[in-house]
Protein backbone atom coordinates (compact mmCIF):
# COMPACT_ATOMS: atom_id res chain seq x y z
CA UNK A 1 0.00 0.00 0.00
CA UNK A 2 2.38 2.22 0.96
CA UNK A 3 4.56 1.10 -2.06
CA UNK A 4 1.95 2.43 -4.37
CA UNK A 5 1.32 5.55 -2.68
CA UNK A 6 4.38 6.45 -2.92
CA UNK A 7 4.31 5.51 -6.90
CA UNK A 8 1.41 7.67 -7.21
CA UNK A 9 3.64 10.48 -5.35
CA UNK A 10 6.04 10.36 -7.62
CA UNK A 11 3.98 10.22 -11.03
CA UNK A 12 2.33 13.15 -9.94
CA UNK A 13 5.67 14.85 -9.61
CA UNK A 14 6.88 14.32 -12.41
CA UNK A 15 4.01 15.33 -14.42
CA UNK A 16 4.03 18.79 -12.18
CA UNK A 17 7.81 18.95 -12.96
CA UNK A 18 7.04 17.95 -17.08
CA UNK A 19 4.42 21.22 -16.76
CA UNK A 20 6.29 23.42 -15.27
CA UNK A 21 8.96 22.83 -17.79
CA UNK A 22 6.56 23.49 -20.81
CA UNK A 23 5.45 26.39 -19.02
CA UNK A 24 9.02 28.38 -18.76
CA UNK A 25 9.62 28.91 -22.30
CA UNK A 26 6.17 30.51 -22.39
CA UNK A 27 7.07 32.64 -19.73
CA UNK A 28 10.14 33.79 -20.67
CA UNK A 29 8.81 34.49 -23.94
CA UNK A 30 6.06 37.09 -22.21
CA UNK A 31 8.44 38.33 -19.92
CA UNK A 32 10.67 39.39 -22.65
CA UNK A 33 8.29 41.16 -24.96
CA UNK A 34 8.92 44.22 -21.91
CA UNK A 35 11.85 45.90 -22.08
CA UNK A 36 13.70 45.79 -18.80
CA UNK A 37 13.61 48.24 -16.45
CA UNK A 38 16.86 51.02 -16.74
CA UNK A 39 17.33 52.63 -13.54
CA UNK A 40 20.92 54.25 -13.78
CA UNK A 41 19.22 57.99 -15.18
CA UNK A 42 21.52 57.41 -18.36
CA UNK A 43 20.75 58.42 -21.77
CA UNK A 44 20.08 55.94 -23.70
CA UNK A 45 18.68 54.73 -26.97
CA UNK A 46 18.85 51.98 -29.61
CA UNK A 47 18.87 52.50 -32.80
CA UNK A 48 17.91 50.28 -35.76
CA UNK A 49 20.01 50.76 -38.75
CA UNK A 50 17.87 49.55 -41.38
CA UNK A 51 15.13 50.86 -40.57
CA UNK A 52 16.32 54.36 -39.28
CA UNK A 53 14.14 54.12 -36.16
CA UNK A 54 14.62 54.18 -32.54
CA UNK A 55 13.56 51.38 -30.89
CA UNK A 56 13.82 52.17 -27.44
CA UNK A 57 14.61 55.47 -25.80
CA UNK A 58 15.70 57.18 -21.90
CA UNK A 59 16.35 61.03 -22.19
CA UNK A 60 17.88 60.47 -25.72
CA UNK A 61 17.20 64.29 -26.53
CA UNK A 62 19.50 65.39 -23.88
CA UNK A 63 22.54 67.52 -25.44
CA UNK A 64 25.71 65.94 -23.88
CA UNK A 65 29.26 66.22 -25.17
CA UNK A 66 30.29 64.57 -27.99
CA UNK A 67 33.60 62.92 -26.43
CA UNK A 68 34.31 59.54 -28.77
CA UNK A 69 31.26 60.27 -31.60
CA UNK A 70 34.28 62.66 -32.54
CA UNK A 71 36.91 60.09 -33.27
CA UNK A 72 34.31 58.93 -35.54
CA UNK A 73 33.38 61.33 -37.42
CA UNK A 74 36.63 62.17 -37.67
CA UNK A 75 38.08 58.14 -38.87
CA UNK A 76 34.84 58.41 -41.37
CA UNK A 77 36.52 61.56 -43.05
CA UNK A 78 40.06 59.87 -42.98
CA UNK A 79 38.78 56.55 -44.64
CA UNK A 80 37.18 58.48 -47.38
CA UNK A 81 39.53 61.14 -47.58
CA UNK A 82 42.79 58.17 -47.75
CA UNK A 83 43.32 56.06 -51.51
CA UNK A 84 45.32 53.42 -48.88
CA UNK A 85 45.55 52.86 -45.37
CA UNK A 86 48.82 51.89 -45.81
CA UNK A 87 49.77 55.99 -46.68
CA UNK A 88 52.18 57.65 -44.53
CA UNK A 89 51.61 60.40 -41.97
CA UNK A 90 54.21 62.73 -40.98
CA UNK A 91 52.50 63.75 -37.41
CA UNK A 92 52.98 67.88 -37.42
CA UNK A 93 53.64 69.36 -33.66
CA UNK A 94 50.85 71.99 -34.25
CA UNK A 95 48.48 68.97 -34.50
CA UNK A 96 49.23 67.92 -31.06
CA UNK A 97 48.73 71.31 -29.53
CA UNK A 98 44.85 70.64 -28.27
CA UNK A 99 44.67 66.92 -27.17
CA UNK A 100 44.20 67.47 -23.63
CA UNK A 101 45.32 67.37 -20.50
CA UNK A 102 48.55 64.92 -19.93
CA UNK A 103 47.50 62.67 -16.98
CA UNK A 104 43.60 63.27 -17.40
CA UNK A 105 41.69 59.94 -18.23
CA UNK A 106 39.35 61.88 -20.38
CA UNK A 107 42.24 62.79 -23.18
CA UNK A 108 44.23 59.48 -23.45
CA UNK A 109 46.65 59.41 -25.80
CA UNK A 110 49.35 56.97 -28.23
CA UNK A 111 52.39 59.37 -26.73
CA UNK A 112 53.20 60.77 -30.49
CA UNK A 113 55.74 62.88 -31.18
CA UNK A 114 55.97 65.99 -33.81
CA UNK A 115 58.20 64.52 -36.77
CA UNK A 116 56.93 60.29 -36.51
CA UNK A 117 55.68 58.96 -39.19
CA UNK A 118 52.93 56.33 -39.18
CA UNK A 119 50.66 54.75 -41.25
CA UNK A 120 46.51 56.01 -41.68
CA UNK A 121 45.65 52.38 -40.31
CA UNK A 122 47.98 52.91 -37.42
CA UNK A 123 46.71 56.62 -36.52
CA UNK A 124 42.82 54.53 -36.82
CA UNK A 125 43.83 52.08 -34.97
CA UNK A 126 44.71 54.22 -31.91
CA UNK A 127 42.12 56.73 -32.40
CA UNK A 128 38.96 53.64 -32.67
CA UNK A 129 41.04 50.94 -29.88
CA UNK A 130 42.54 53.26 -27.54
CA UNK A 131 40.74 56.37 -27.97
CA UNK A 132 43.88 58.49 -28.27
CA UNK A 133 43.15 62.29 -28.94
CA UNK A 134 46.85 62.46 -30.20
CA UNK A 135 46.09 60.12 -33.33
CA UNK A 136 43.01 61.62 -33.92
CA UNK A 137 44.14 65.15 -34.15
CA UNK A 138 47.33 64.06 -36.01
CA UNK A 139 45.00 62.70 -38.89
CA UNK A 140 43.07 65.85 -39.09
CA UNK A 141 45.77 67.96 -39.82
CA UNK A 142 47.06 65.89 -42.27
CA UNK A 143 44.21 65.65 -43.72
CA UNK A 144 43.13 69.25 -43.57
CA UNK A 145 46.84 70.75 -44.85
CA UNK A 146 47.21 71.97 -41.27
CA UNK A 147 43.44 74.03 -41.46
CA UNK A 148 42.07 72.09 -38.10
CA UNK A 149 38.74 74.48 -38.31
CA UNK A 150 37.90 73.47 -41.57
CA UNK A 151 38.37 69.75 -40.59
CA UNK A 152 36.22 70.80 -37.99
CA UNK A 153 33.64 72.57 -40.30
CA UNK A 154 33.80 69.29 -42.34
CA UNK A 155 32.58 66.57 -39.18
CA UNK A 156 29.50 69.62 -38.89
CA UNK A 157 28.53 69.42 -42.70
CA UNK A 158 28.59 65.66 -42.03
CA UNK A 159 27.00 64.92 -38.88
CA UNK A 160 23.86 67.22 -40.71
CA UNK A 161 23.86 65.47 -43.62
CA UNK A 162 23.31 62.11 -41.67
CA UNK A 163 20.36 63.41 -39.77
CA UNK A 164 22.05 64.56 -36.55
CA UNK A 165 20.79 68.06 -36.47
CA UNK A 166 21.09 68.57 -32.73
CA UNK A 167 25.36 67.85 -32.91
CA UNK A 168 28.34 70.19 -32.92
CA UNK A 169 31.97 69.38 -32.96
CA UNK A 170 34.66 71.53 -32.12
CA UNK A 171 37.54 68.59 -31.97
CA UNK A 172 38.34 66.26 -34.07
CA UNK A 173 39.21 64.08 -30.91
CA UNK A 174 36.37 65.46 -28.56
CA UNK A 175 38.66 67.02 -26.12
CA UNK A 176 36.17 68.77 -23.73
CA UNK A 177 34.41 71.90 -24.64
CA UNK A 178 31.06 73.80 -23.80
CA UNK A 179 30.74 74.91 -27.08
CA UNK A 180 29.99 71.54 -28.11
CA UNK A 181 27.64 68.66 -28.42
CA UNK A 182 25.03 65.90 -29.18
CA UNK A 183 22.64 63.74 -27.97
CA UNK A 184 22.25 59.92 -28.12
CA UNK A 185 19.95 59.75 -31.08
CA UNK A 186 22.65 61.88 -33.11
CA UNK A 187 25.13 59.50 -31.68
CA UNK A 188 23.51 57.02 -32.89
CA UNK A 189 22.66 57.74 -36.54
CA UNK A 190 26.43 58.29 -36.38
CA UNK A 191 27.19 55.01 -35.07
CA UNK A 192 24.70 54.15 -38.10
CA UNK A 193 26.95 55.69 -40.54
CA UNK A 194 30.01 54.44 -39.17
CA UNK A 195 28.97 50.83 -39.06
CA UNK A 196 28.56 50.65 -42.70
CA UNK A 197 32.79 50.84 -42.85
CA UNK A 198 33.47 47.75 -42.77
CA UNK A 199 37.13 48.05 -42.03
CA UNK A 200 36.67 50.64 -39.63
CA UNK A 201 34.32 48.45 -37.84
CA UNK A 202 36.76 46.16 -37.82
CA UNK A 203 39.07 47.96 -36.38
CA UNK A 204 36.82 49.21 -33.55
CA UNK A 205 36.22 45.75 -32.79
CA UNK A 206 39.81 45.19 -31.95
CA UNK A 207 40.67 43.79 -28.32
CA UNK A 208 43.85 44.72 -29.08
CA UNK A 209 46.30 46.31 -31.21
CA UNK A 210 50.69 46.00 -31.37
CA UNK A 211 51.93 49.86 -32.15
CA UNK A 212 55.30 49.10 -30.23
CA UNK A 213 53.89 47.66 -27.36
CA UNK A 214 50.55 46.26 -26.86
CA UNK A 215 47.24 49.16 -26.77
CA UNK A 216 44.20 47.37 -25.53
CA UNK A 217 40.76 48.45 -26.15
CA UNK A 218 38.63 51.69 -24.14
CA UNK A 219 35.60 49.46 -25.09
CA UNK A 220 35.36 46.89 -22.08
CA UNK A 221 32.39 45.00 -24.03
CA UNK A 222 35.38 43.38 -26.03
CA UNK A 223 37.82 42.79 -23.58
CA UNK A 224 38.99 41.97 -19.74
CA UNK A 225 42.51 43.09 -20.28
CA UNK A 226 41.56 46.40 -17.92
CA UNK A 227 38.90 45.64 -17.01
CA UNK A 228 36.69 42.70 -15.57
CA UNK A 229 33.42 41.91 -15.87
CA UNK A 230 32.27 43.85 -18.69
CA UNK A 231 32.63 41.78 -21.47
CA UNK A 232 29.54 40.59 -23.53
CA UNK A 233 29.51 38.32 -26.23
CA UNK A 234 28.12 39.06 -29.89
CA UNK A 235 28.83 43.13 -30.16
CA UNK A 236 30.92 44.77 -32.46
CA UNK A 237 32.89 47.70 -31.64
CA UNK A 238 32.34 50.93 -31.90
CA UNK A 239 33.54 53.19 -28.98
CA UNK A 240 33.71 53.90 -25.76
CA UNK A 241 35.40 57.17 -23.23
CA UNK A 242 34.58 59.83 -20.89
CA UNK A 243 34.23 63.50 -21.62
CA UNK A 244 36.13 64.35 -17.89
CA UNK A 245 37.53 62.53 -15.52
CA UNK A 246 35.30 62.26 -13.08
CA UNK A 247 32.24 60.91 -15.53
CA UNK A 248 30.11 61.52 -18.91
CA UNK A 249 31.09 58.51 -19.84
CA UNK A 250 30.13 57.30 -23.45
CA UNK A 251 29.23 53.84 -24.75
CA UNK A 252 28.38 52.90 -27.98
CA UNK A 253 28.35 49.43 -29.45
CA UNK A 254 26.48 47.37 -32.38
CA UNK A 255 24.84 43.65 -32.67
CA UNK A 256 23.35 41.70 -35.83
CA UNK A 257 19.94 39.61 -35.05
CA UNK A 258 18.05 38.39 -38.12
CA UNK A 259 19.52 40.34 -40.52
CA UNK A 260 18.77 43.83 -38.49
CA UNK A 261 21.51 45.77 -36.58
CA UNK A 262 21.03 47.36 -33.54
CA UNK A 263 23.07 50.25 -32.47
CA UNK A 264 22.97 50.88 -28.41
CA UNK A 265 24.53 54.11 -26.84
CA UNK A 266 24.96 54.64 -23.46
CA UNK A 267 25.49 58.88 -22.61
CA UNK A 268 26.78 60.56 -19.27
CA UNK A 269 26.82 57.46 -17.55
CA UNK A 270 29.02 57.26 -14.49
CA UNK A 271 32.73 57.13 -14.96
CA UNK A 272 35.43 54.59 -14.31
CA UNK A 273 37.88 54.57 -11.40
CA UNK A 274 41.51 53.57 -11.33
CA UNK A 275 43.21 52.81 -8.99
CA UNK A 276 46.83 53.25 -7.47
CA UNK A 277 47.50 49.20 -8.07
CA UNK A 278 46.33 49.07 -11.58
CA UNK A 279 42.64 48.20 -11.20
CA UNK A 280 39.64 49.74 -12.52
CA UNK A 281 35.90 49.61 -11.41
CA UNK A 282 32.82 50.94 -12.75
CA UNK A 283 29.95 52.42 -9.63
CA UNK A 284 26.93 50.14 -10.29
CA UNK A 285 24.70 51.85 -12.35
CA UNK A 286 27.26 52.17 -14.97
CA UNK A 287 26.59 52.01 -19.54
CA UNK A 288 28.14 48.05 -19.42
CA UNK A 289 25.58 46.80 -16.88
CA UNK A 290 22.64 49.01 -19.38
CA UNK A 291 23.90 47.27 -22.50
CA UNK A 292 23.90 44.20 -20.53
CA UNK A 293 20.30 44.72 -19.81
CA UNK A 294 19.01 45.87 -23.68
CA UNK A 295 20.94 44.01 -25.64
CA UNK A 296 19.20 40.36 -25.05
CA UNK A 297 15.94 42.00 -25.13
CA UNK A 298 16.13 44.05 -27.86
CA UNK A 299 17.84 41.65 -30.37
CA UNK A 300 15.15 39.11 -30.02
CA UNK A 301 11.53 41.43 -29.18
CA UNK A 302 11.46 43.17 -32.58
CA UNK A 303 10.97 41.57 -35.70
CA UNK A 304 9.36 42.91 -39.20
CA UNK A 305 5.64 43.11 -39.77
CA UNK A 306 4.02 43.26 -43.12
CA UNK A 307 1.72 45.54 -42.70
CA UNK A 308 0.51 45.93 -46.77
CA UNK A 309 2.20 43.98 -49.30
CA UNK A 310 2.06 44.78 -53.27
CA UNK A 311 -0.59 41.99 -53.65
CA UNK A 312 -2.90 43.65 -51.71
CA UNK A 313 -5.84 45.14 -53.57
CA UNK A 314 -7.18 48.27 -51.15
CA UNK A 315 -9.03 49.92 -53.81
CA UNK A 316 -11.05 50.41 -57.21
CA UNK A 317 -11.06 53.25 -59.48
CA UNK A 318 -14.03 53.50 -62.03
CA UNK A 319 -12.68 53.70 -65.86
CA UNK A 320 -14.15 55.58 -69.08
CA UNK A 321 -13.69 54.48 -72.64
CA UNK A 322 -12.85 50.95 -72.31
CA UNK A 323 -14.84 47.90 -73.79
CA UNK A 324 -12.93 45.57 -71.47
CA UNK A 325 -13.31 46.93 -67.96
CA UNK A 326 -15.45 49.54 -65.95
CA UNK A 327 -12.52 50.01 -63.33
CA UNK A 328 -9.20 49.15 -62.46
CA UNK A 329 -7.84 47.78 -58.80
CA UNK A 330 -5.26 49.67 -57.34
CA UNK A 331 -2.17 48.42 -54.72
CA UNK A 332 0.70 49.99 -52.94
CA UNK A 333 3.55 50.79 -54.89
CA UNK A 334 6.02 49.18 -52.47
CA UNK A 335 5.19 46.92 -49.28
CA UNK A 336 4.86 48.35 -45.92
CA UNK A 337 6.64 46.49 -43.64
CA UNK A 338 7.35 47.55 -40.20
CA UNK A 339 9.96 46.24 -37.72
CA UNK A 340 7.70 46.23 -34.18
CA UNK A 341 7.77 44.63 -31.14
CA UNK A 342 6.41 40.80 -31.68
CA UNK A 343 4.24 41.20 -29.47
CA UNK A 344 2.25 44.12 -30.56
CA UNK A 345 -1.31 43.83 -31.76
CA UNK A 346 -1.95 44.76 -35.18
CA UNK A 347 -6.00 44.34 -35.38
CA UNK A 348 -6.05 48.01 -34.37
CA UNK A 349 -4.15 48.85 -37.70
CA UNK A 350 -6.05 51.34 -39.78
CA UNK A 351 -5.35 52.32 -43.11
CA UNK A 352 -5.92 56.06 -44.60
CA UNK A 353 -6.29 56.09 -48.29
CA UNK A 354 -6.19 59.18 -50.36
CA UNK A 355 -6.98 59.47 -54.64
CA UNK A 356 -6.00 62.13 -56.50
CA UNK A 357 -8.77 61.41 -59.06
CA UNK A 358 -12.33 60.31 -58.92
CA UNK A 359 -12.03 58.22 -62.09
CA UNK A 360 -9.50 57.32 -64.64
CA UNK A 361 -9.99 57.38 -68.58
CA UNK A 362 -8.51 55.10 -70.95
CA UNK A 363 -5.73 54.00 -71.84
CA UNK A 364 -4.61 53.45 -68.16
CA UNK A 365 -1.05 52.02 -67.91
CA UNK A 366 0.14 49.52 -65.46
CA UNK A 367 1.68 51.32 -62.33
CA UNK A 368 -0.29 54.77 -62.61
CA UNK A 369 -0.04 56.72 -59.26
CA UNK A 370 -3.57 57.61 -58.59
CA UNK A 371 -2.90 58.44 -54.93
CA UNK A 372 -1.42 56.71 -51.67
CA UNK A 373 -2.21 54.86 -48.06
CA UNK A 374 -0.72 55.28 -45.10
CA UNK A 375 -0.90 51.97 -42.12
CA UNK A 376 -1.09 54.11 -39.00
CA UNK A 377 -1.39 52.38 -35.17
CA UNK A 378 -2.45 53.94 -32.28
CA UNK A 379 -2.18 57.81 -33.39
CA UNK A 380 1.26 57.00 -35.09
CA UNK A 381 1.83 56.44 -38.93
CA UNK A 382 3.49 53.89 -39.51
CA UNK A 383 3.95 53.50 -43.09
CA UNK A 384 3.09 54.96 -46.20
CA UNK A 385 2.95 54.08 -50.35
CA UNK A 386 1.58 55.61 -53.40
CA UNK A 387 -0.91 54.16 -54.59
CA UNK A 388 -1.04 52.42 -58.15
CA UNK A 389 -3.06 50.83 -60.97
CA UNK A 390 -2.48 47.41 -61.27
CA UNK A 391 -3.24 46.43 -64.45
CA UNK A 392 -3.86 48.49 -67.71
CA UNK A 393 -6.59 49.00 -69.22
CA UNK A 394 -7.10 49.31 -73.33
CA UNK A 395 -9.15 52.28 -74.82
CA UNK A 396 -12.36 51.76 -77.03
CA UNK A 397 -11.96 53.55 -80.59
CA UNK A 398 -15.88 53.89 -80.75
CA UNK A 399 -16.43 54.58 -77.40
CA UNK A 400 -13.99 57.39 -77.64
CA UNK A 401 -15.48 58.35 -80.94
CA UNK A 402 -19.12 58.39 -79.12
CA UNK A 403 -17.93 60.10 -76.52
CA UNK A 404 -16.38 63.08 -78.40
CA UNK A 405 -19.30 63.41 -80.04
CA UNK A 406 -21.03 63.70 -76.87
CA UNK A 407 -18.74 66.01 -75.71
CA UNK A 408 -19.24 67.61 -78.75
CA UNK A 409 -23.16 68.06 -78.38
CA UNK A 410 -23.13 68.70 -74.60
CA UNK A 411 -20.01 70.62 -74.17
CA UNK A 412 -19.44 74.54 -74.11
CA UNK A 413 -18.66 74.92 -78.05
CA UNK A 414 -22.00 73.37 -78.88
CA UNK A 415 -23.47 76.01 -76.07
CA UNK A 416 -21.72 78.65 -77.80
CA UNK A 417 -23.52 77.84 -80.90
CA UNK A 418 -26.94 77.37 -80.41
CA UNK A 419 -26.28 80.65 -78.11
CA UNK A 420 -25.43 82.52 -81.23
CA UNK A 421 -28.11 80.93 -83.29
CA UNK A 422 -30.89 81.69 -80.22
CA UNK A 423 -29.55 85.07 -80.62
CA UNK A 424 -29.67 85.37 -84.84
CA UNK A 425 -32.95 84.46 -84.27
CA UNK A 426 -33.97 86.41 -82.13
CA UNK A 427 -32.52 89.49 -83.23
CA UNK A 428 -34.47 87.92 -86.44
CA UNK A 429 -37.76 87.75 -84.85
CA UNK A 430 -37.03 91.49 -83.61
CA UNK A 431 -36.38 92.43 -86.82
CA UNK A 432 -39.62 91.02 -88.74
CA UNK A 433 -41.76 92.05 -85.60
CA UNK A 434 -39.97 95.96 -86.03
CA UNK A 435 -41.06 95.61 -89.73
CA UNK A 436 -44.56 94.58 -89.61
CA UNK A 437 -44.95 97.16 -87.04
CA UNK A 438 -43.78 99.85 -89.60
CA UNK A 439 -45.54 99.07 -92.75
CA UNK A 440 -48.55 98.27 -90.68
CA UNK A 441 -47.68 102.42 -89.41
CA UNK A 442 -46.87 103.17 -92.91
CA UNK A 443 -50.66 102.09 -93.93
CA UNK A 444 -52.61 104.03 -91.72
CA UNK A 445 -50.89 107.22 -92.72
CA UNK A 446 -51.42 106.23 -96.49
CA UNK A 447 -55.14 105.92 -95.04
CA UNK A 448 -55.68 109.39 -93.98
């Protein structure tokens, strides 16, 4: 007896256990559709490449300084300015004039000296690993012919052209200056930009790099050589520093999911310490432990909806002069597809269509804009297309014969006429009436 109570104990664990374990992918899957809760008062956003949109967001209007988005700007206008990375630079003393102060964490440098010569890819590497303001400044002079403020000029024209409207450089290495600035959401179309160099992104994604002795990477996501604990697997690059030494510290980074990139960066987030035995620590709200946070979450919550595809009929426009059809379908020129959260519900998606004619005369070619929808959700457009014909439609001789006769009869020229004939005839009817009227006068005088 007790044997098989105990048997029954056990079968009903199991199945409980079997459950439970069924259950947990479930619940992680609903417990990951939120995004997780930031507390460290950072700004922060991240920033889908593809699709140019922001896909999550913490005080990412909030004008900071630019510290590393300058180094690269700055290696963006050196790879396209260079034929080879392999080209020499003769490093000029005037270029190390503004690089910051020696000894302050917030304006490392490579330790160059006016008159060495090094290579573009070296100068990158040490401006994208090591963040040295040295390198950076020694490539815009070159590049410039010794004019630093129209380098400078050059990263502004830039960063507008790429969307970041609210950014303005004063360094080509971001040494420290309240004159300028950016936000995160300039930072990141940056970031956006940059990523699309391959070999620069290469580069930034360097643990490590030999220039004499051995320069290990500002960006702790990549590497434990300085520091411990920050490492995450899966990101690429891009850069990481401080704007002072005592904080603003700047984080941005990249990872692929299903063919989307997502750009994160972390803005005046607490900076690192050092210490007088080599080590360096992070307070606990710091960027790593943020990235840490968004980066599993965000790389698998979004995904692409289809919100209209080019299949999809959404309309009908009636059509003169044609034997072979009374009206012709219309679809979206282009498919609206949206990357969104996977868990959001689309039956509230409404679509606003708009024609910029009430009907369409023959011949109608395939592909006609006659107007275009817009997919909006919750307030917010989503999406829009023009609107096109789908198929064409052939025009009837006779029909078009008929209907210029018709025009003919019933339009204004035909008015015109039988205007001018009313009046002939009237002015006739005047005339005869006038006439009878006088010899009918001209009788009765003859009569007296």
């Amino acid at each position: 007896m007790k044997y098989r109570i105990l048997r029954t104990f056990l079968c009903l664990s199991l199945l409980c256990l079997l459950l439970l374990a069924c259950a947990l992918p479930a619940l992680a899957e609903e417990e990951g559709e939120e995004p997780p809760v930031i507390t460290s008062g950072n700004s922060i956003v991240i920033y889908n490449v593809e699709t140019d949109t922001f896909l999550f967001e913490n005080d990412g209007t909030r004008s900071l300084a630019p510290t590393v988005v300058s180094k690269l700007m700055t290696a963006m206008i050196a790879a396209d300015h260079y034929e080879s990375l392999s080209a020499k630079v003769t490093v000029a003393a005037e270029a190390l004039r503004d690089i910051g102060a020696a000894g302050d964490i917030s304006a490392p440098r490579l330790g160059l000296t006016a008159g060495s010569e090094m290579t573009v890819e070296d100068l990158l590497c040490a401006t994208l690993v090591s963040s040295a303001n040295d390198a950076a400044c020694a490539l815009a002079y070159d590049i410039s012919g010794g004019d630093m403020a129209a380098f400078v000029e050059e990263m502004n024209r830039r960063a507008e052209a790429i969307g970041a409207s609210d950014t303005h450089f004063t360094s080509p290495a971001g040494v420290y200056s309240d004159r300028s600035h950016t936000t995160a959401r300039d930072a990141a179309r940056i970031a956006g930009a940059f990523y699309n160099y391959n070999r620069l992104l290469e580069i930034s994604s360097l643990p490590y790099y030999q220039l004499g002795n051995t320069m290990h990477t500002k960006n702790y996501l990549l590497s434990e050589a300085l520091m411990k604990g920050c490492t995450l697997a899966g990101v690429k690059g891009i850069a990481a520093g401080q704007a002072k030494a005592d904080g603003e510290y700047c984080l941005i980074t990249a990872a692929e999911s299903e063919a989307l990139t997502y750009i994160f960066v972390v803005m005046d987030a607490a900076g690192e310490n050092r210490y007088n035995d080599g080590t360096r620590d992070f307070p606990a709200e710091n960027a790593y432990n943020d990235v840490k946070k968004l980066l599993p979450w965000a790389t698998s919550a979004f995904g692409y909806s289809m919100l209209l595809s080019t299949e999809e009929v959404v309309g009908e426009l009636p059509v003169r002069l044609s034997a072979d059809a009374d009206f012709v379908t219309v679809v979206p020129s282009e498919p609206i597809e949206v990357l969104l959260p996977k868990s959001t519900d689309l039956t509230g998606v409404e679509r606003r269509i708009e024609y910029t004619a009430t009907e369409l005369e023959a011949p109608v070619t395939q592909g006609t804009v006659v107007g275009s929808v817009s997919v909006w959700l919750d307030g917010q457009e989503l999406g829009h297309a023009d609107l096109v014909t789908r198929l064409s439609v052939e025009r009837s001789e006779l029909m078009s014969i008929f209907d210029k006769v018709k025009n003919f009869l019933y339009g204004d020229t035909m008015k015109t006429i039988i205007r001018i004939l009313l009046i002939i005839i009237a002015l006739f009817i005047v005339y005869e009436v006038s006439f009878f009227i006088y010899r009918l006068v001209k009788r009765a005088r003859g009569g007296k």
